[in-house]
Protein backbone atom coordinates (compact mmCIF):
# COMPACT_ATOMS: atom_id res chain seq x y z
CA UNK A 1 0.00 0.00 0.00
CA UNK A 2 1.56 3.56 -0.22
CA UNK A 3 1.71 4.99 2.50
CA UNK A 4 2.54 8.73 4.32
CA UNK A 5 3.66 8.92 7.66
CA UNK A 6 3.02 12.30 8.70
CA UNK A 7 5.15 12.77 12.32
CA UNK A 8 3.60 15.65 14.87
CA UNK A 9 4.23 16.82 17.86
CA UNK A 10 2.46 18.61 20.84
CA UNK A 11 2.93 21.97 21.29
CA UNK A 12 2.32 25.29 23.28
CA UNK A 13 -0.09 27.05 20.70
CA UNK A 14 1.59 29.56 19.15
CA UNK A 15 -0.72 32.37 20.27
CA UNK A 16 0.42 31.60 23.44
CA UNK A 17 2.33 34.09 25.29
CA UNK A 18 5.24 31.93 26.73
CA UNK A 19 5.55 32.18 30.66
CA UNK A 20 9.08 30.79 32.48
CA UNK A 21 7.79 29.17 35.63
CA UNK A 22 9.12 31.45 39.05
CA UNK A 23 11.91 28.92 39.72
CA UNK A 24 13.54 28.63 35.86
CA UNK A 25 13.03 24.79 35.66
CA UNK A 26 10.58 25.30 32.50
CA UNK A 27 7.85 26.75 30.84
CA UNK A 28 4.68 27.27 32.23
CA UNK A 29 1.96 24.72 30.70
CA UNK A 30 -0.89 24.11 33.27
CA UNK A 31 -4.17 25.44 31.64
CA UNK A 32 -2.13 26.44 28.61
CA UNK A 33 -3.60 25.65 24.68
CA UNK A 34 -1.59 23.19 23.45
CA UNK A 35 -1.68 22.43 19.88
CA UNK A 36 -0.21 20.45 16.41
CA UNK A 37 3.19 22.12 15.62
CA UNK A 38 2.40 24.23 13.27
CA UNK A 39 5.60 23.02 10.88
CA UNK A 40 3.62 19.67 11.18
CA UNK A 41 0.45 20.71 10.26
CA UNK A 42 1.76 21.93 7.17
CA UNK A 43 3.41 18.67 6.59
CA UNK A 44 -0.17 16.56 7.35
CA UNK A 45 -1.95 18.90 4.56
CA UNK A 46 0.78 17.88 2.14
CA UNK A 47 0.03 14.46 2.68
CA UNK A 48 -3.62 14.86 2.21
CA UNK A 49 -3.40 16.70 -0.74
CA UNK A 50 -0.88 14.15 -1.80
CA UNK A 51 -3.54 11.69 -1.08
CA UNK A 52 -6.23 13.52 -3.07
CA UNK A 53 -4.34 13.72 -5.98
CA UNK A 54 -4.10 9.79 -5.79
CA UNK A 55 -0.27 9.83 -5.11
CA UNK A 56 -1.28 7.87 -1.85
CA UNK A 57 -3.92 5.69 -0.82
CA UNK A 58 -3.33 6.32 3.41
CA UNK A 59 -2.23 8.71 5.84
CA UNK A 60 -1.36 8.12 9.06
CA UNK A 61 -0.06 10.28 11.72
CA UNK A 62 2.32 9.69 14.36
CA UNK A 63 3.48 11.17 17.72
CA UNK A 64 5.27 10.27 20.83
CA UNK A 65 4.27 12.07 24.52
CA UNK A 66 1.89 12.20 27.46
CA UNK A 67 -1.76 10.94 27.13
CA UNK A 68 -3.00 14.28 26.25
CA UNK A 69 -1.12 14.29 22.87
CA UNK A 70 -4.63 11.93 21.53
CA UNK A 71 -6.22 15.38 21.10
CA UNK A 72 -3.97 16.86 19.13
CA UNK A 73 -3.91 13.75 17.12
CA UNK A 74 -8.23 13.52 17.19
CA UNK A 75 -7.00 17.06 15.47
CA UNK A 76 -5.15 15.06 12.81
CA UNK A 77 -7.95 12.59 12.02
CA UNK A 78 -10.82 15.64 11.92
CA UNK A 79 -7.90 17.06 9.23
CA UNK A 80 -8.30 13.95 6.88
CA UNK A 81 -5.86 11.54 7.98
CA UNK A 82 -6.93 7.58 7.80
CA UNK A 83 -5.30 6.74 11.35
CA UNK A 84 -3.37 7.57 14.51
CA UNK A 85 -0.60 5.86 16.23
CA UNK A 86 0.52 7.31 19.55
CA UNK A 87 3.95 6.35 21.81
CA UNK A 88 2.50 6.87 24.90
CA UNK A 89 5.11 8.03 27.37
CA UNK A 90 5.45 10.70 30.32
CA UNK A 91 9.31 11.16 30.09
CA UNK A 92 11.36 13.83 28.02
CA UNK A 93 11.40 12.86 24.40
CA UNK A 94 14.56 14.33 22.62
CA UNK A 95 15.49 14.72 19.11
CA UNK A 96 17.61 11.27 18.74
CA UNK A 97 15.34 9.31 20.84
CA UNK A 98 12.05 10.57 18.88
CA UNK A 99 13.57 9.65 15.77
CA UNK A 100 14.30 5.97 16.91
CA UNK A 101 11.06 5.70 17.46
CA UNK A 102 9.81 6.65 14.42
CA UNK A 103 12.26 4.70 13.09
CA UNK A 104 10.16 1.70 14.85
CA UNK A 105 7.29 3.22 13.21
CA UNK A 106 8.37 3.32 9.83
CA UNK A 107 9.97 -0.44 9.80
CA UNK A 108 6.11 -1.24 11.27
CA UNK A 109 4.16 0.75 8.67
CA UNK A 110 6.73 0.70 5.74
CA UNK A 111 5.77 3.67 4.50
CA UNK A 112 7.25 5.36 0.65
CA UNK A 113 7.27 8.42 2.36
CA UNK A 114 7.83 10.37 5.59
CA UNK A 115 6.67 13.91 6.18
CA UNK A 116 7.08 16.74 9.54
CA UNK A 117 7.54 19.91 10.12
CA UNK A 118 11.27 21.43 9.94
CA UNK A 119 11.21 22.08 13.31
CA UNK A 120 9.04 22.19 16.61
CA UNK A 121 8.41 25.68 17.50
CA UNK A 122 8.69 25.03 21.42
CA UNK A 123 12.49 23.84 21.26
CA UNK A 124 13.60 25.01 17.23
CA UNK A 125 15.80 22.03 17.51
CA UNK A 126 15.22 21.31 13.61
CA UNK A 127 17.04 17.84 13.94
CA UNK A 128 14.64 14.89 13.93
CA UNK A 129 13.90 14.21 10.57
CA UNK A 130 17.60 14.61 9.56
CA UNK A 131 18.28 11.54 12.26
CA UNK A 132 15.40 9.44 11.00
CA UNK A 133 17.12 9.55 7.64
CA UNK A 134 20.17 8.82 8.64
CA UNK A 135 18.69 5.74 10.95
CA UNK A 136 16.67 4.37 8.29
CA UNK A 137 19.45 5.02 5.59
CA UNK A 138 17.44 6.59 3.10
CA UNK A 139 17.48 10.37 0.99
CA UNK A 140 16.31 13.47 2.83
CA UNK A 141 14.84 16.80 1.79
CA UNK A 142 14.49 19.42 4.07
CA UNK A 143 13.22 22.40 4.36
CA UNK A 144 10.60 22.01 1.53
CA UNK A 145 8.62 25.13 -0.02
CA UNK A 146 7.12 22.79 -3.02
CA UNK A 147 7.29 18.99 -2.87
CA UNK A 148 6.09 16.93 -6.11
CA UNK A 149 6.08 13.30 -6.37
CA UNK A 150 7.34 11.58 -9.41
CA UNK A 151 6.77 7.85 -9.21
CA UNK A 152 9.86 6.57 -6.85
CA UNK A 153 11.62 9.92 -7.09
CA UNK A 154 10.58 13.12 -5.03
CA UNK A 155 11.25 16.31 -6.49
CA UNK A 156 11.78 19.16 -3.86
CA UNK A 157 12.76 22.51 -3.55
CA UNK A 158 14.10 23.64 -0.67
CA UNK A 159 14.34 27.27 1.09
CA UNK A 160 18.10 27.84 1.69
CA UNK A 161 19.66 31.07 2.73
CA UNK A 162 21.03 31.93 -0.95
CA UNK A 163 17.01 31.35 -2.31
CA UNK A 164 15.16 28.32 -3.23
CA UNK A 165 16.91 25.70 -4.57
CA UNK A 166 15.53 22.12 -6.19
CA UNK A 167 16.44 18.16 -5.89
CA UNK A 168 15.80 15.16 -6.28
CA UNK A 169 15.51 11.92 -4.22
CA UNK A 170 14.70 8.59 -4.43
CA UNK A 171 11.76 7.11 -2.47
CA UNK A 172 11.15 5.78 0.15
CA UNK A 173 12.84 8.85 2.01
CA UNK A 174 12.25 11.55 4.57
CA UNK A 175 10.88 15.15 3.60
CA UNK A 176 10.39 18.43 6.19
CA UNK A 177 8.51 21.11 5.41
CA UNK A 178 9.08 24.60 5.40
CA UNK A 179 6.13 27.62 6.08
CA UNK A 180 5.25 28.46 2.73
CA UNK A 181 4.57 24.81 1.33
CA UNK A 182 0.64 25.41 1.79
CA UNK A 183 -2.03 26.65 4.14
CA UNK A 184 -3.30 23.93 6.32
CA UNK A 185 -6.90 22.98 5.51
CA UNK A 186 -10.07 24.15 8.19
CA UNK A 187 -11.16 21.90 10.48
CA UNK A 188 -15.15 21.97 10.24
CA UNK A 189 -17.72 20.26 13.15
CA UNK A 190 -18.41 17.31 10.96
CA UNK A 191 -15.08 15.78 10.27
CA UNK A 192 -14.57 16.47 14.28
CA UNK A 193 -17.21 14.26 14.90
CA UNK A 194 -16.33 11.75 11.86
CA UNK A 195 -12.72 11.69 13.71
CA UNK A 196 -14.12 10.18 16.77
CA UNK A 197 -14.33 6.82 15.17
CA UNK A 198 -11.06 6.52 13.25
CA UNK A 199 -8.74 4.13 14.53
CA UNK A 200 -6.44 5.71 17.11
CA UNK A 201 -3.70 2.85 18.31
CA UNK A 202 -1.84 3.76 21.51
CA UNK A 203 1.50 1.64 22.02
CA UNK A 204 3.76 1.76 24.96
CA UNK A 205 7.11 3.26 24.38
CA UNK A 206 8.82 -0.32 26.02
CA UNK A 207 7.22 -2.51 23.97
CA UNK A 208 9.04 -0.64 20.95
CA UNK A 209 12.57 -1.62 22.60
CA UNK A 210 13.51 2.15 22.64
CA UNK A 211 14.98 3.98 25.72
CA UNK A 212 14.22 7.22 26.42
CA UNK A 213 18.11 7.93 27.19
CA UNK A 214 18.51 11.82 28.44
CA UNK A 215 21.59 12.82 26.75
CA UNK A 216 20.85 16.75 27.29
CA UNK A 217 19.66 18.60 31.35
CA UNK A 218 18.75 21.53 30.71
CA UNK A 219 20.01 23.81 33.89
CA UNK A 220 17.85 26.94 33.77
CA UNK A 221 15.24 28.58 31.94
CA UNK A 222 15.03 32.56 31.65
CA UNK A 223 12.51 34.84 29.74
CA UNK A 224 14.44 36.41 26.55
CA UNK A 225 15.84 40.16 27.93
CA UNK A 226 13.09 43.20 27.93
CA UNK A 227 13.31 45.40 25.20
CA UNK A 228 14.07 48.77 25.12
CA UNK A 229 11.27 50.76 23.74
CA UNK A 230 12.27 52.60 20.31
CA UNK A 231 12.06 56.39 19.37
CA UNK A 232 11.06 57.80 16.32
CA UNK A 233 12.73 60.15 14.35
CA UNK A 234 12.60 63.38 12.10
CA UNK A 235 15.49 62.88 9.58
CA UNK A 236 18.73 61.09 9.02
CA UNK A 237 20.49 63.22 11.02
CA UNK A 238 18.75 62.73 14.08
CA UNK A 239 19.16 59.13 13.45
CA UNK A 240 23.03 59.28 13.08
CA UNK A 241 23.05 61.66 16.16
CA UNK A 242 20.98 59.20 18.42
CA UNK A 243 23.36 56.11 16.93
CA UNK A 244 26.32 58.18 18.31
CA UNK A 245 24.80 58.49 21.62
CA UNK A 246 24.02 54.97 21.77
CA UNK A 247 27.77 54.40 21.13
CA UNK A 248 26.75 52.51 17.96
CA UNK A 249 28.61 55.04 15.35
């Protein structure tokens, strides 16, 4: 069967006005939206549309966290996607242990392709789908502002800091996606309720023979420095006068 396997991941909404909890050991997420990464949400409506075009005949979506993540992926499901698979686990997932498990995932689901978001806005690692292509030994494409599929080959072009710039790879391989690749689809009451019935399969991180190793403690959190609040002004000579008294000319 071909198959996408979308990967998402929980997040702080982005709305969300980030709080550092009083004693710096995190971020404040107790009665806080939480949400699809937005970088994967992009990723899940290239997969549909994939899918609609009859490039595809499933989607499935993937995560690994807490219990709560089954909302987000409900989310997922009301989206368009055929079914949900959730590693259910309380600990701290990072980058090389979330791409093991997806590994897992992928060697259970075989799919031809793999699609997330470039990076999860709550840490901006940016590293996960690099590592599941290099665990599963196949092509990567990242950053992706236009993905077309060709067959067993993927062409992709990519948003690098000289411009845009186009590849190819063979499939079955791994593909992130960048902002500007679409504009995720509305989620209307119906498929919410539709969603409610589609398979959702939870599966206990042990029984995937993955540990969730902690290879990074993070020491303190801190909010990012207050800005100073800006002045206008009149002409370019006022400008160059207040950059002088700032020390910066």
């Amino acid at each position: 069967m071909q198959r996408i396997l979308v990967g998402i991941k929980r997040v702080v909404d982005y709305n969300v006005r980030i709080r550092v909890k009083p004693d710096g050991t995190g971020v404040i997420t107790d009665g806080v939206k939480m949400s699809v990464n937005p970088f994967d949400e992009i990723a899940l409506e290239e997969a549909l549309r994939i899918k609609e075009r009859g490039g595809a005949e499933e989607v499935v979506v993937a995560t690994v966290g807490p219990a709560d993540c089954q909302q987000q992926l409900r989310t997922c499901l009301a989206m368009g996607a055929d079914r949900a698979l959730h590693v259910q686990t309380d600990a701290r997932i990072e980058s090389l242990t979330a791409a093991r498990l997806l590994l897992k995932l992928v060697e259970r689901e075989q799919p031809f392709l793999v699609l997330m978001g470039k990076q999860a806005i709550d840490n901006d690692n940016g590293q996960t789908g690099q590592m599941l292509a290099a665990l599963w030994n196949r092509p990567q494409a990242t950053f992706a502002s236009k993905l077309q599929i060709d067959g067993q080959r993927a062409q992709v072009t990519r948003e690098v800091d000289a411009g845009l710039e186009t590849i190819e790879i063979d499939l079955p391989g791994v593909v992130t996606v960048d902002l500007r690749l679409n504009e995720p689809r509305y989620v209307k009451l119906p498929d919410i309720m539709k969603a409610k019935k589609k398979p959702l399969e939870t599966i206990e991180l042990a029984t995937l023979g993955v540990e969730a190793q902690q290879q990074l403690q993070p020491v303190r959190f801190e909010p990012p420095a207050q800005r100073q609040k800006g002045i206008k002004v009149k002409d370019a000579a006022e400008l160059v006068a207040a950059l002088k008294q700032k020390g910066l000319l």
